[in-house]
C-alpha atoms as a PDB file:
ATOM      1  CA  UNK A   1       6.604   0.562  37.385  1.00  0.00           C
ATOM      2  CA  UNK A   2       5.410  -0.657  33.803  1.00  0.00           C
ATOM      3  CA  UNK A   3       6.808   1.174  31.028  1.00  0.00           C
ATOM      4  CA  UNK A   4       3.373   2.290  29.972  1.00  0.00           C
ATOM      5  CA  UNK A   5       1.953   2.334  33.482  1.00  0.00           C
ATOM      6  CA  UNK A   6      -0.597   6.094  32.748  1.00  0.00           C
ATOM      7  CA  UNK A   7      -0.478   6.139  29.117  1.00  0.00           C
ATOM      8  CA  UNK A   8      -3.132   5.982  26.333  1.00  0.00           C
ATOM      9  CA  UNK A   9      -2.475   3.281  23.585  1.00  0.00           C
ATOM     10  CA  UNK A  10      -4.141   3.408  20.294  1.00  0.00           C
ATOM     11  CA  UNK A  11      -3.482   0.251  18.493  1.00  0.00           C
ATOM     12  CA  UNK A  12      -5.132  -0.596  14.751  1.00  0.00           C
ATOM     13  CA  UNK A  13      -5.940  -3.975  13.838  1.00  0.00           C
ATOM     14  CA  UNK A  14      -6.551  -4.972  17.358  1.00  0.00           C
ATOM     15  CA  UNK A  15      -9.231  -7.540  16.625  1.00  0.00           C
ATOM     16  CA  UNK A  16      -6.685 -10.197  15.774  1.00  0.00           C
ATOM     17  CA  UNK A  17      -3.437 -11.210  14.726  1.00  0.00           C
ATOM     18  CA  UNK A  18      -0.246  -8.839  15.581  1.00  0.00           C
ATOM     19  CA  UNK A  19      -2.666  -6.042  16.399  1.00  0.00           C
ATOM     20  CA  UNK A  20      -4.287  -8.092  19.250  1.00  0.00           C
ATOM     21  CA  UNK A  21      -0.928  -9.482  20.591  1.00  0.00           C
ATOM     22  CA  UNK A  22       0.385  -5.813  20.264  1.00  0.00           C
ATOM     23  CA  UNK A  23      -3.085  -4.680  22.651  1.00  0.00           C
ATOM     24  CA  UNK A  24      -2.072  -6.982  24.927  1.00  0.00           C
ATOM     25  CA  UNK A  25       0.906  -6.927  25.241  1.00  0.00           C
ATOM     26  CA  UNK A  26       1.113  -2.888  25.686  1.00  0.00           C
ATOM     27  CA  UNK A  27      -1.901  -3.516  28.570  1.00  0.00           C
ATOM     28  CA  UNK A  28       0.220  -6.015  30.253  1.00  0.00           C
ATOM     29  CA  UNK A  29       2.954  -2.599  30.329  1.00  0.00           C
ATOM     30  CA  UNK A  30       0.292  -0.756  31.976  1.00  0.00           C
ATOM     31  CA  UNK A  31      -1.322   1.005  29.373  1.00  0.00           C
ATOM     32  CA  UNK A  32      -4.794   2.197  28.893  1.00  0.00           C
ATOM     33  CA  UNK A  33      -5.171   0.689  25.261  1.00  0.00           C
ATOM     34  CA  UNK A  34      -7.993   2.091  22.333  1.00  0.00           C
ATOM     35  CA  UNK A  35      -8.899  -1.528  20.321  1.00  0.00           C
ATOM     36  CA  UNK A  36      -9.810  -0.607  16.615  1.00  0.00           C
ATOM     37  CA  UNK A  37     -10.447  -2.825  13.866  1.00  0.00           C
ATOM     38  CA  UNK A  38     -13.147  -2.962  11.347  1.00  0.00           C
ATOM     39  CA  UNK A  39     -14.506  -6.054  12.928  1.00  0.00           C
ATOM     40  CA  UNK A  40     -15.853  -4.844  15.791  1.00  0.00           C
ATOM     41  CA  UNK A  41     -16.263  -7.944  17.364  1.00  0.00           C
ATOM     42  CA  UNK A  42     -12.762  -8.767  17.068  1.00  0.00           C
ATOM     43  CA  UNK A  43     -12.088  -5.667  19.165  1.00  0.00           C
ATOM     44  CA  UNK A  44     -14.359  -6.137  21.396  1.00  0.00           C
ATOM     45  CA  UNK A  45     -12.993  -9.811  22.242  1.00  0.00           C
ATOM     46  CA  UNK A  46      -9.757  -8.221  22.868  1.00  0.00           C
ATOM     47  CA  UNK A  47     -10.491  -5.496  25.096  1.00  0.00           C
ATOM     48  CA  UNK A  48     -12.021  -7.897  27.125  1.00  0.00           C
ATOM     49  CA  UNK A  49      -9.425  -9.875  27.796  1.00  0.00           C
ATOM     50  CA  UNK A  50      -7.337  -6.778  28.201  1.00  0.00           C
ATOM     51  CA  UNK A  51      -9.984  -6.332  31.163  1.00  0.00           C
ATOM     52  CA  UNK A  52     -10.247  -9.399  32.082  1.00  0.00           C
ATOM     53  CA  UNK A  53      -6.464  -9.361  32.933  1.00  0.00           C
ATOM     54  CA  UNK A  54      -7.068  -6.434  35.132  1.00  0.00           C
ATOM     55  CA  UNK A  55      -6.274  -3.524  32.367  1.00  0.00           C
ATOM     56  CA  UNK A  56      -7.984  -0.730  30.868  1.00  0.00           C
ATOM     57  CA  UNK A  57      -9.120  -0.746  27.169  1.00  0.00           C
ATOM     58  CA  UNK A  58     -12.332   0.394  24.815  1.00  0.00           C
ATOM     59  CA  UNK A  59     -13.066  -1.314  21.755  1.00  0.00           C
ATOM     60  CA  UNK A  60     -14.262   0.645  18.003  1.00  0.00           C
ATOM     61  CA  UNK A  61     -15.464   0.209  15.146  1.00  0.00           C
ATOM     62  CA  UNK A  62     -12.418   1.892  12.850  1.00  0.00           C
ATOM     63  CA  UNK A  63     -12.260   1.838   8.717  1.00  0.00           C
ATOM     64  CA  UNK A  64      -8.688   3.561   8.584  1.00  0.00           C
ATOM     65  CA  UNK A  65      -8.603   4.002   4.827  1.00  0.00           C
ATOM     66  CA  UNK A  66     -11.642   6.260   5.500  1.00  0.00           C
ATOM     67  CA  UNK A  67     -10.799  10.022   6.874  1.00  0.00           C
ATOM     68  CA  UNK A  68     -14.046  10.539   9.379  1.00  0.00           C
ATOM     69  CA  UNK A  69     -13.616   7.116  10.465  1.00  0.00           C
ATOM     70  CA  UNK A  70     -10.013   7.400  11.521  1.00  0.00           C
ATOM     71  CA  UNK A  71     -10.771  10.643  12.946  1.00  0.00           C
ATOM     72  CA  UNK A  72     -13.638   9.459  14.642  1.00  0.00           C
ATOM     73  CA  UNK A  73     -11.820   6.571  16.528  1.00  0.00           C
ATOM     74  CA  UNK A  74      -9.113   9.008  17.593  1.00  0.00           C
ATOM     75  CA  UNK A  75     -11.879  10.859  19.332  1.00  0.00           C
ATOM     76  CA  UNK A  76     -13.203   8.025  20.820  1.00  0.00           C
ATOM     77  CA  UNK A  77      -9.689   6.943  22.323  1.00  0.00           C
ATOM     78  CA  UNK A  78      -9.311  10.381  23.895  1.00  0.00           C
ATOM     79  CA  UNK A  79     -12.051   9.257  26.032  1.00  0.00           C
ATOM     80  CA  UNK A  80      -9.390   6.772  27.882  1.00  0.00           C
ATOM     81  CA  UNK A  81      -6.714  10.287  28.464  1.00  0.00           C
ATOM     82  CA  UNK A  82      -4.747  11.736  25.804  1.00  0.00           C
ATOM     83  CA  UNK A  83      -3.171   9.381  22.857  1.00  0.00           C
ATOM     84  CA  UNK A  84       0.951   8.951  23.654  1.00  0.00           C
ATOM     85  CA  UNK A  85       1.346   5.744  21.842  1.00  0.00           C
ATOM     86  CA  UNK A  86       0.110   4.511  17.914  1.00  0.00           C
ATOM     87  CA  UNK A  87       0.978   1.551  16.684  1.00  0.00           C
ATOM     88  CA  UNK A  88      -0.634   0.463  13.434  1.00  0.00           C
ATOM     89  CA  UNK A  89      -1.339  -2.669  12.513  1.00  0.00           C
ATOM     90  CA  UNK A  90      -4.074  -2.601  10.424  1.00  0.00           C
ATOM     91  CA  UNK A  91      -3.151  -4.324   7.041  1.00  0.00           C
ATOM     92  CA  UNK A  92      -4.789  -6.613   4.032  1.00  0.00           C
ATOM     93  CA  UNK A  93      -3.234  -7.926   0.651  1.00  0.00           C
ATOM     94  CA  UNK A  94      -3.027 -10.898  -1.474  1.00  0.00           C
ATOM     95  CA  UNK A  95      -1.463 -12.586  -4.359  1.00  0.00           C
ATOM     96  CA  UNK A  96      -2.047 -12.065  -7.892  1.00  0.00           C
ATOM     97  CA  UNK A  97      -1.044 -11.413 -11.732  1.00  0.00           C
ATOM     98  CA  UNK A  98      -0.539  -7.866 -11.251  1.00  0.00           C
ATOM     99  CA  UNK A  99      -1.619  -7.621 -15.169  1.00  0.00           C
ATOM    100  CA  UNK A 100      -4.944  -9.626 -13.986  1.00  0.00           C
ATOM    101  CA  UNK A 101      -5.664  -7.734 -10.727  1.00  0.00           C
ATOM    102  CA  UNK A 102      -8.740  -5.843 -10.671  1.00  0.00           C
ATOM    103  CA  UNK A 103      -8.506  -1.992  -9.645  1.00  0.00           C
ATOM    104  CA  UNK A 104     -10.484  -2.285  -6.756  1.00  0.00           C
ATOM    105  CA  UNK A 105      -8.214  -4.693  -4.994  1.00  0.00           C
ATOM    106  CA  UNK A 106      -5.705  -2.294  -5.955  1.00  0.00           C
ATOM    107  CA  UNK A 107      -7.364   0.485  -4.392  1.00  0.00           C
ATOM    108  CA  UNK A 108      -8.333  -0.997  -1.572  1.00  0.00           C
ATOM    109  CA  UNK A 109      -4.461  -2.631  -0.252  1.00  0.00           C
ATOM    110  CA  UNK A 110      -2.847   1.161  -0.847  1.00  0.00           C
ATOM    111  CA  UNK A 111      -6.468   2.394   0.799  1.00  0.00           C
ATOM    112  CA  UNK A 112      -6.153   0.491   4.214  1.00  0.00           C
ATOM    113  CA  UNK A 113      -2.356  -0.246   4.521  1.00  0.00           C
ATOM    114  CA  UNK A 114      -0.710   3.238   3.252  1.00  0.00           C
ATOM    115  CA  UNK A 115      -3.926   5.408   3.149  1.00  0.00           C
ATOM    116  CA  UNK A 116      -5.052   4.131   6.373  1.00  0.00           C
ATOM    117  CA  UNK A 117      -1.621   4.426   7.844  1.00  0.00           C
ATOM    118  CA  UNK A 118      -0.987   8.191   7.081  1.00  0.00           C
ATOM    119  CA  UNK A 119      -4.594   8.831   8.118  1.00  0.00           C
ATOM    120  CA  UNK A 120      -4.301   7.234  11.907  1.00  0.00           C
ATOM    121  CA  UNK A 121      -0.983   9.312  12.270  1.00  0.00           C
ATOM    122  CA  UNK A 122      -2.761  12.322  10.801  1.00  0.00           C
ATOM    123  CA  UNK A 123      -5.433  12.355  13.361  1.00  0.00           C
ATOM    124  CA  UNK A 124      -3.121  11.276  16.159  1.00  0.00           C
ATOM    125  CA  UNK A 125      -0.334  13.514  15.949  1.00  0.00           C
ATOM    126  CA  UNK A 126      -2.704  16.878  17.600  1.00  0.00           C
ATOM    127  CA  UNK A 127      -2.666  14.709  20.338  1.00  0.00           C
ATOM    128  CA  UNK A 128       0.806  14.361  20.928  1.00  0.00           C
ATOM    129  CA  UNK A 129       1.933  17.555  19.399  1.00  0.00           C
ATOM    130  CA  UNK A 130       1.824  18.975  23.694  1.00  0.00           C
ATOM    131  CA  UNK A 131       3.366  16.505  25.760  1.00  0.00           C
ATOM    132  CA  UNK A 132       4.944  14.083  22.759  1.00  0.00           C
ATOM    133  CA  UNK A 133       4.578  10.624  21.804  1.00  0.00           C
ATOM    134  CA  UNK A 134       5.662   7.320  19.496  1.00  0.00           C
ATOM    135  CA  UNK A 135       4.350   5.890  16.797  1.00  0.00           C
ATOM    136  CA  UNK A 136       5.128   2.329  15.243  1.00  0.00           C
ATOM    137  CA  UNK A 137       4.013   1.666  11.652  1.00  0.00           C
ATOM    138  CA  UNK A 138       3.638  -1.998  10.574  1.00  0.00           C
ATOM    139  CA  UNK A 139       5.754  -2.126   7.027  1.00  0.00           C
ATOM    140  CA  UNK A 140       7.251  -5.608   6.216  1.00  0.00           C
ATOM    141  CA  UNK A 141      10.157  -7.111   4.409  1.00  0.00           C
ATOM    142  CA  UNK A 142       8.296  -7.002   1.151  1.00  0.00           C
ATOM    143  CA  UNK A 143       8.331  -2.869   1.540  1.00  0.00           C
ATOM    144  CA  UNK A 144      12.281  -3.278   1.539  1.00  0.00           C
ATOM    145  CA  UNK A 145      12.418  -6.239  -1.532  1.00  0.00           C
ATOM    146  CA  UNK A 146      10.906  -7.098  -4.258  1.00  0.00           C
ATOM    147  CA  UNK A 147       7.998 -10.327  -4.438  1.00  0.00           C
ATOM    148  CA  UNK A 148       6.143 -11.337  -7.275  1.00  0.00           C
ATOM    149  CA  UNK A 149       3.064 -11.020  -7.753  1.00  0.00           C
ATOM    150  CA  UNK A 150       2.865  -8.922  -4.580  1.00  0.00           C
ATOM    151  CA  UNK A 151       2.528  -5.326  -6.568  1.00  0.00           C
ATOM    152  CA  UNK A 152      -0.046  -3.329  -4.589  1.00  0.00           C
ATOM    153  CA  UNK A 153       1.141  -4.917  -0.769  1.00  0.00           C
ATOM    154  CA  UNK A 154       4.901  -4.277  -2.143  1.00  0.00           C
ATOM    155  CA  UNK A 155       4.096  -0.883  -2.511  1.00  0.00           C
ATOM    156  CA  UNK A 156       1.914  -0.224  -0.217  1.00  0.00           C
ATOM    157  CA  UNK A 157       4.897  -1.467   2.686  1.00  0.00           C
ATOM    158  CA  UNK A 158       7.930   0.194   0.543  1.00  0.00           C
ATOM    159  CA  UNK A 159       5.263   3.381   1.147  1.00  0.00           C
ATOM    160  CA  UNK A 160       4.499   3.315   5.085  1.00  0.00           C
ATOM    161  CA  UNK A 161       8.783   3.184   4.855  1.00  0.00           C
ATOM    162  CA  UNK A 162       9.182   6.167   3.837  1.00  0.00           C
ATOM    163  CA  UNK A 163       5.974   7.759   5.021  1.00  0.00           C
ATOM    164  CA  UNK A 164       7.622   6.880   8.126  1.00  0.00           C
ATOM    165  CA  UNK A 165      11.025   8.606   7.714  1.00  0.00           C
ATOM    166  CA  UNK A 166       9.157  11.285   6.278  1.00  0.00           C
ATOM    167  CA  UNK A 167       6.811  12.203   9.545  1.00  0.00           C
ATOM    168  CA  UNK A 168       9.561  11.360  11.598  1.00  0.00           C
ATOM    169  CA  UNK A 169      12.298  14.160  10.225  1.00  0.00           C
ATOM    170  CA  UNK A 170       9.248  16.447  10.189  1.00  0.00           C
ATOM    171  CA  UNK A 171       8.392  16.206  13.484  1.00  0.00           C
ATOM    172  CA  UNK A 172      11.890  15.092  14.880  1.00  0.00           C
ATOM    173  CA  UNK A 173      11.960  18.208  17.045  1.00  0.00           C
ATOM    174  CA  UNK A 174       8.191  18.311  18.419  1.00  0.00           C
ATOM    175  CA  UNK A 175       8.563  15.618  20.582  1.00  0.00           C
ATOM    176  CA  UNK A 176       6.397  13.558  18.359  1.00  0.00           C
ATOM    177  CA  UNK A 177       9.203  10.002  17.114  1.00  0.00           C
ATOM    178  CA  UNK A 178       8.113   7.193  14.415  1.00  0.00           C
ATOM    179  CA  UNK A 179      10.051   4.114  13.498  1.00  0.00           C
ATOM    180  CA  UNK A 180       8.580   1.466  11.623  1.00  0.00           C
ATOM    181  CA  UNK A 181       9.197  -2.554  12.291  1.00  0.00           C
ATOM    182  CA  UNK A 182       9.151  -4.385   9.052  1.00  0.00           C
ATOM    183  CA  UNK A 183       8.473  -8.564   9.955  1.00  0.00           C
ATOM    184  CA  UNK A 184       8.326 -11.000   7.473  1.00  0.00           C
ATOM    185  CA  UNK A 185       6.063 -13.759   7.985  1.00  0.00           C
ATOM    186  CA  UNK A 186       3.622 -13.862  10.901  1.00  0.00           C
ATOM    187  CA  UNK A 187       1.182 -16.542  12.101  1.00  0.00           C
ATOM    188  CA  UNK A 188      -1.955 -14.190  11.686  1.00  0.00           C
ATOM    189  CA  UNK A 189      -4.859 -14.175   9.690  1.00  0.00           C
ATOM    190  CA  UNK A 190      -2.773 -11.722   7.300  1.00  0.00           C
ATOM    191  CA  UNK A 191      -0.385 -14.497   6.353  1.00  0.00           C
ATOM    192  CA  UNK A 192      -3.540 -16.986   5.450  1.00  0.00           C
ATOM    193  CA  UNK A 193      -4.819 -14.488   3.283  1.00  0.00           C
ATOM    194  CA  UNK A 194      -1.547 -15.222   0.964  1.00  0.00           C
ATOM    195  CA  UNK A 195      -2.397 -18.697   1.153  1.00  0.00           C
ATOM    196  CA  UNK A 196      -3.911 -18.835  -2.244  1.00  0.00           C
ATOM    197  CA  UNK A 197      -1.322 -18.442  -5.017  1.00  0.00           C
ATOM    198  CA  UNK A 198      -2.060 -17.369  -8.470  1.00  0.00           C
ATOM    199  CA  UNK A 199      -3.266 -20.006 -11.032  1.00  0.00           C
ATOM    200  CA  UNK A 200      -0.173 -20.787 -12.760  1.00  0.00           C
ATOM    201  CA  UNK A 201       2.150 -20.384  -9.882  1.00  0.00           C
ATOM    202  CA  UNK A 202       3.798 -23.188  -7.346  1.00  0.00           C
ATOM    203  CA  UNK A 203       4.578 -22.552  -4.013  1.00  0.00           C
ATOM    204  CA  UNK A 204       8.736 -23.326  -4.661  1.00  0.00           C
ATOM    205  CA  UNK A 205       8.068 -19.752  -6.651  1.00  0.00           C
ATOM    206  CA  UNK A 206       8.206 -18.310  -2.919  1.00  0.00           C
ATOM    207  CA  UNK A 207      10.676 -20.109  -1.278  1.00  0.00           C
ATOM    208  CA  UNK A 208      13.226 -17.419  -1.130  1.00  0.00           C
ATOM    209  CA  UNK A 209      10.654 -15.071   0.339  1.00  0.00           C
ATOM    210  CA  UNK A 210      10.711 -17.731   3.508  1.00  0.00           C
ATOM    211  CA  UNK A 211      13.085 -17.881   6.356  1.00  0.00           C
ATOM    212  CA  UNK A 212      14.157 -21.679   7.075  1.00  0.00           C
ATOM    213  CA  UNK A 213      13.634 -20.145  10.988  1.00  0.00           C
ATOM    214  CA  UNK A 214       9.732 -20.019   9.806  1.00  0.00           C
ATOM    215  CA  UNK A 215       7.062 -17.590  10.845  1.00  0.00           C
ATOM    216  CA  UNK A 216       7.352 -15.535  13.653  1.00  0.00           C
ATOM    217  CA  UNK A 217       4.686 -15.540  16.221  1.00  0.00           C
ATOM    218  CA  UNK A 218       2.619 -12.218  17.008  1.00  0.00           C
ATOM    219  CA  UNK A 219       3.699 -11.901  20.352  1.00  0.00           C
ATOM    220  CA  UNK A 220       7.462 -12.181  19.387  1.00  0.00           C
ATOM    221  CA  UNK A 221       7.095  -8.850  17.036  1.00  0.00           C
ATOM    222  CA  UNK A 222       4.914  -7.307  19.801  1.00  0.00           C
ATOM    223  CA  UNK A 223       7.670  -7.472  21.980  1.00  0.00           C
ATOM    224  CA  UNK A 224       9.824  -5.688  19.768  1.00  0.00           C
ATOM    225  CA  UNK A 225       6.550  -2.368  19.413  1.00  0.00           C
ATOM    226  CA  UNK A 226       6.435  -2.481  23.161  1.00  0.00           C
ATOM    227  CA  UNK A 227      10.334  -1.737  23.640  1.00  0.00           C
ATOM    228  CA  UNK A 228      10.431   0.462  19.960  1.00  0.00           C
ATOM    229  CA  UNK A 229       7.597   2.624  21.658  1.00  0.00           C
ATOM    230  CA  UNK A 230       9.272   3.147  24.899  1.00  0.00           C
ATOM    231  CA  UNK A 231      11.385   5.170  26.603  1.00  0.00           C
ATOM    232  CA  UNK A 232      13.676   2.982  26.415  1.00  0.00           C
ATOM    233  CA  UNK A 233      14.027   3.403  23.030  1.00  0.00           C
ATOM    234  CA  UNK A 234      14.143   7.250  22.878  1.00  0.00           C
ATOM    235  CA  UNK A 235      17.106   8.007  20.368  1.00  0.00           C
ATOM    236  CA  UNK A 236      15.394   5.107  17.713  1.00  0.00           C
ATOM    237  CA  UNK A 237      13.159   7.666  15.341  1.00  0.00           C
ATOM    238  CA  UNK A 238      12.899   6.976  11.995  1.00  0.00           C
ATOM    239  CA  UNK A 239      14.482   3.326  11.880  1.00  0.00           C
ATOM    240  CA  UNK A 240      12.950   0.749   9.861  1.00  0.00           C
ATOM    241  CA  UNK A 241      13.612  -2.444  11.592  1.00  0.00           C
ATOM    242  CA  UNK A 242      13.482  -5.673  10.453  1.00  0.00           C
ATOM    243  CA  UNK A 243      12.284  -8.855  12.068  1.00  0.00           C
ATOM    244  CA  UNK A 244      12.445 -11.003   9.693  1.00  0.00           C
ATOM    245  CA  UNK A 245      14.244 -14.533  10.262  1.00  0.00           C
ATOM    246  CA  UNK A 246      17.001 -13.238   8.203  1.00  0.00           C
ATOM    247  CA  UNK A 247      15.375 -12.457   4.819  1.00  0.00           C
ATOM    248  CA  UNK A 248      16.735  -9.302   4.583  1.00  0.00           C
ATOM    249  CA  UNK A 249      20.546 -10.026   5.160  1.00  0.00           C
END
């Protein structure tokens, strides 16, 4: 038997990047899997190849950093059998001169990776209050160390940290256990979005933010969800775990 084999996924970010190879990789387990992302055709392209594998997924249209939306794709995923499983991978950011960077980008990193995090557990955790469940929140190394010109995704990670170990003592005896895998850097679209550094700044600035192992690849931190959010892994609640080449040692 899969270790998922009759469960209900919900996985954010599942257009593309470690929230796709997270989908799939949880289908290939067995499990029925909810694809949101805000690009709906992104999640549509991956529940199809969830199906096209033989599995069982849905695809929606989710904004996380909005409160109806989040609840509304939660409702929609209870159409595939109660939620058990949320991993969120949703995330955005980018570099800049934190005295230069407008508001709105400010707003909107905190919005989708802390604001939309704390919202997709919010409207999950009814679901698994009778019966229990896991879920995995996507931090990253630069929650648990400082990177220049990184100020809103630095705090926005440091944030779904202890967000984490905060929902996870709360509901530590409700059956209900979060942990939170912190990578450092992936080959997704994520990672290209840092590609542009601030005027003024050379790439060397960075080079002790990169492992000399290089990136990971999605599917390598998707193994490590799959066994975080098993059963497997059943006395792991409120661990932040890194997988990060070694740039946290």
């Amino acid at each position: 038997m899969a270790r998922f084999d009759g469960r209900v996924a919900v996985v954010t970010g599942a257009g593309s990047g470690l929230g796709r190879a997270t989908a799939l990789r949880l289908a290939s387990e067995g499990a029925a899997v909810a694809c949101l992302d805000i690009v709906e055709d992104g999640a549509e392209k991956t529940a199809a190849e969830i199906a096209e594998a033989g599995g069982t997924a849905r695809a929606h249209r989710v904004d996380v950093s909005d409160p109806a939306s989040a609840k509304a794709g939660l409702e929609a995923a209870a159409m595939l059998g109660r939620p058990q499983l949320l991993v969120n991978c949703a995330g955005i950011g980018k570099f800049a001169h934190s005295h230069e960077m407008p508001f709105e980008d400010w707003q909107r990193i905190i919005g989708v990776n802390l604001t939309g995090t704390f919202l997709m557990c919010q409207a999950t955790i009814p679901y698994m209050l009778d019966g229990g469940g896991a879920v995995v929140n996507i931090a990253s190394n630069a929650g648990v160390m400082g990177q220049p010109y990184s100020a809103a995704y630095c705090a926005s990670k440091a944030g779904v940290v202890n967000l984490t170990k905060a929902l996870a003592a709360e509901y530590l005896t409700r059956k209900v256990r979060f942990n939170c895998i912190a990578p450092g850097g992936i080959d997704t679209p994520l990672q290209n979005s840092f590609a542009q550094f601030p005027e003024g700044v050379e790439w060397k600035t960075f080079r002790k933010f990169m492992s000399p192992l290089g990136n990971s690849t999605p599917e390598e931190i998707a193994s490590t969800i799959a066994y975080v959010a098993s059963d497997e892994a059943r006395y792991i609640v409120g661990a932040v775990i890194s997988v990060d080449g070694g740039l946290t040692i």
